[in-house]
C-alpha atoms as a PDB file:
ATOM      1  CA  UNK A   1       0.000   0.000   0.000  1.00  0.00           C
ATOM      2  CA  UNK A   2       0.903   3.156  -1.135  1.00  0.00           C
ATOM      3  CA  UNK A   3       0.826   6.898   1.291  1.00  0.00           C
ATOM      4  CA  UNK A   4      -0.377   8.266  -2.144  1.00  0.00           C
ATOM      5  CA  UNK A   5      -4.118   9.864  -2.184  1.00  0.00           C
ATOM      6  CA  UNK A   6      -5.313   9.500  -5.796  1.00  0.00           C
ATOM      7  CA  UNK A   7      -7.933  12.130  -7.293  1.00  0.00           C
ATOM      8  CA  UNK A   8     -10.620   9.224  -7.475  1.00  0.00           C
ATOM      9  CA  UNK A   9      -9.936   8.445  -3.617  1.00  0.00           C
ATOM     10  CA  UNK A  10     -10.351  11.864  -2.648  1.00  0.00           C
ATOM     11  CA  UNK A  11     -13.549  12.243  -4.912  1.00  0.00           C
ATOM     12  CA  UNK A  12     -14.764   8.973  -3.124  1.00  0.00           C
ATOM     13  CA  UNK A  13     -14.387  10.272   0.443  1.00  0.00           C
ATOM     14  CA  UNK A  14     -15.739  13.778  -0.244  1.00  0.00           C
ATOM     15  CA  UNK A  15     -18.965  11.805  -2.418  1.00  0.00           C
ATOM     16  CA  UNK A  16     -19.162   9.863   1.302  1.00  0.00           C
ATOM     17  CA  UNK A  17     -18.636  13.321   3.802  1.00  0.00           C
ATOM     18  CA  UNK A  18     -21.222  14.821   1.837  1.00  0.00           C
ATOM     19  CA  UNK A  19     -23.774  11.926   2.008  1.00  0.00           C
ATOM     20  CA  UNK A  20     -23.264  11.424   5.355  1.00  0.00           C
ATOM     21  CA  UNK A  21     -23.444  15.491   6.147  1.00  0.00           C
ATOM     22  CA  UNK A  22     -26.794  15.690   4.369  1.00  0.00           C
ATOM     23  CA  UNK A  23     -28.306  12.454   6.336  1.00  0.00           C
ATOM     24  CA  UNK A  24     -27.262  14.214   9.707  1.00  0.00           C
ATOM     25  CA  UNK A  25     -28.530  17.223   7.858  1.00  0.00           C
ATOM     26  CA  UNK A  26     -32.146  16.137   7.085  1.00  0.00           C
ATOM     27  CA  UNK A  27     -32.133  13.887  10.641  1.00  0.00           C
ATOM     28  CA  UNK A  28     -32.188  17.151  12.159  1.00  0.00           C
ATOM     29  CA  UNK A  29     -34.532  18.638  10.203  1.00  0.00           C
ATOM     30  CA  UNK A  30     -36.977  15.985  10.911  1.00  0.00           C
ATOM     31  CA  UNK A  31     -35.995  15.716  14.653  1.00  0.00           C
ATOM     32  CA  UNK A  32     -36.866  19.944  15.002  1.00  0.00           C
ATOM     33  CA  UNK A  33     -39.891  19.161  13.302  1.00  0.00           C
ATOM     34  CA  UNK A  34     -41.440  16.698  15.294  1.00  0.00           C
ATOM     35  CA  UNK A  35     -44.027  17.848  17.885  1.00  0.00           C
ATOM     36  CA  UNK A  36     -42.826  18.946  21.214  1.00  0.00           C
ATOM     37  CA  UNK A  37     -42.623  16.595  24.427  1.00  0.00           C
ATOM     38  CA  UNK A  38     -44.560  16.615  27.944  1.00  0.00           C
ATOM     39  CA  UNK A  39     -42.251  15.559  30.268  1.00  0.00           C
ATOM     40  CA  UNK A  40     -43.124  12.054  31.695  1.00  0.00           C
ATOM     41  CA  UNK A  41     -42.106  12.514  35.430  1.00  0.00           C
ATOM     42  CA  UNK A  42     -39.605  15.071  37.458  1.00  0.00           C
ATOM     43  CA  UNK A  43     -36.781  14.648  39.574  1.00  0.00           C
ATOM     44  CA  UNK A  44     -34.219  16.677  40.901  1.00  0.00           C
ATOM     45  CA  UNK A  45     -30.512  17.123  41.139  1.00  0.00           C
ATOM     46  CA  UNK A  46     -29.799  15.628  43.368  1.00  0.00           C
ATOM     47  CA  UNK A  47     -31.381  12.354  43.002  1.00  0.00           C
ATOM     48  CA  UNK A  48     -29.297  12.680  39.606  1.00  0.00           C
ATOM     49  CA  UNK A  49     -26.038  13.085  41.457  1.00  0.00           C
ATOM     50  CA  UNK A  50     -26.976  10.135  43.852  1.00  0.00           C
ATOM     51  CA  UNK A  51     -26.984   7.959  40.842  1.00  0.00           C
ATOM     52  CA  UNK A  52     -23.778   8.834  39.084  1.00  0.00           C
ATOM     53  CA  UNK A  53     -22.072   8.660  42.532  1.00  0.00           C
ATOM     54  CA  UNK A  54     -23.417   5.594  44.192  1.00  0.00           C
ATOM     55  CA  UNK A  55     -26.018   3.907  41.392  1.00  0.00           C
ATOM     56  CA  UNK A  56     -28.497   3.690  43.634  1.00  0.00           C
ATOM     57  CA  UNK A  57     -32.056   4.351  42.353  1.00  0.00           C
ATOM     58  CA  UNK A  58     -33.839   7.505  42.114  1.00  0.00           C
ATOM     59  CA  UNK A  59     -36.877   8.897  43.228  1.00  0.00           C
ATOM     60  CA  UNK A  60     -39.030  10.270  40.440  1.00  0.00           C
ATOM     61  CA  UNK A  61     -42.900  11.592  40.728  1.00  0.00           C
ATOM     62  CA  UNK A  62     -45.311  12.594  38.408  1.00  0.00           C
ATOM     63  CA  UNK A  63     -45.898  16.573  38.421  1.00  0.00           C
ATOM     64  CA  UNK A  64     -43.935  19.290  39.583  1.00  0.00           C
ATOM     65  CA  UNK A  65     -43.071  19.926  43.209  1.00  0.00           C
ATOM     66  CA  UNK A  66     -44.005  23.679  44.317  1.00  0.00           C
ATOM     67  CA  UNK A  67     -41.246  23.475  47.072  1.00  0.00           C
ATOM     68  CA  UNK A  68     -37.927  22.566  44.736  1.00  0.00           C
ATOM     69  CA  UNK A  69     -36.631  22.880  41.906  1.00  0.00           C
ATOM     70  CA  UNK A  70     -37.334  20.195  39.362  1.00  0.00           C
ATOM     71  CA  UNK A  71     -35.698  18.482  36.484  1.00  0.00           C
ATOM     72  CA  UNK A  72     -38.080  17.224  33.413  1.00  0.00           C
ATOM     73  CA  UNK A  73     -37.857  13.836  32.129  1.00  0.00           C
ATOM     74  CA  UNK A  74     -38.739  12.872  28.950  1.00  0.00           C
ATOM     75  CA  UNK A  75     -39.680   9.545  27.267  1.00  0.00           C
ATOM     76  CA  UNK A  76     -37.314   9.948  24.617  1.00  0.00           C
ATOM     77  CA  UNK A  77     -34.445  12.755  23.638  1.00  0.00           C
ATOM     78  CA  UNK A  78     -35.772  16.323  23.723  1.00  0.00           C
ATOM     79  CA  UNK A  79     -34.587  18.025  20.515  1.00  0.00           C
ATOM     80  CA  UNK A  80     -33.055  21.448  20.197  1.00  0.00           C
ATOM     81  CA  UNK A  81     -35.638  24.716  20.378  1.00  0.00           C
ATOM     82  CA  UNK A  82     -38.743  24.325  18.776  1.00  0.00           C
END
């Protein structure tokens, strides 16, 4: 094998960047057009940190608590600003 780039390899990669640029393109098109989420239960920070330090379970509940600040979880990904 050869360090040399020929014109018809470089053609080939830029024909597979730009393919690949336009699906992640139009994916998030489609994502910013989809209809936007209710969040499926809350938690907080700090039931968040408990996980990542220990792994323990978290305590989630289904509508937001007047006394605390609370976190939104969703079913699936939230997409950028609709």
């Amino acid at each position: 094998m050869t360090d040399t780039i020929t014109k018809e390899m470089q053609d080939a990669y830029w024909k597979e960047w730009q393919q690949t640029q336009d699906h992640w393109l139009a994916l998030a098109e489609a994502l910013k057009a989809q209809p936007k989420q209710e969040p499926v239960a809350w938690t907080t920070q700090a039931q968040l940190d408990g996980i990542k330090g220990t792994g323990n379970n978290a305590v989630m509940w289904g509508e937001p608590l007047p006394y605390h600040p609370d976190i939104p979880l969703y079913a699936s990904p939230v997409t950028g600003a609709s």
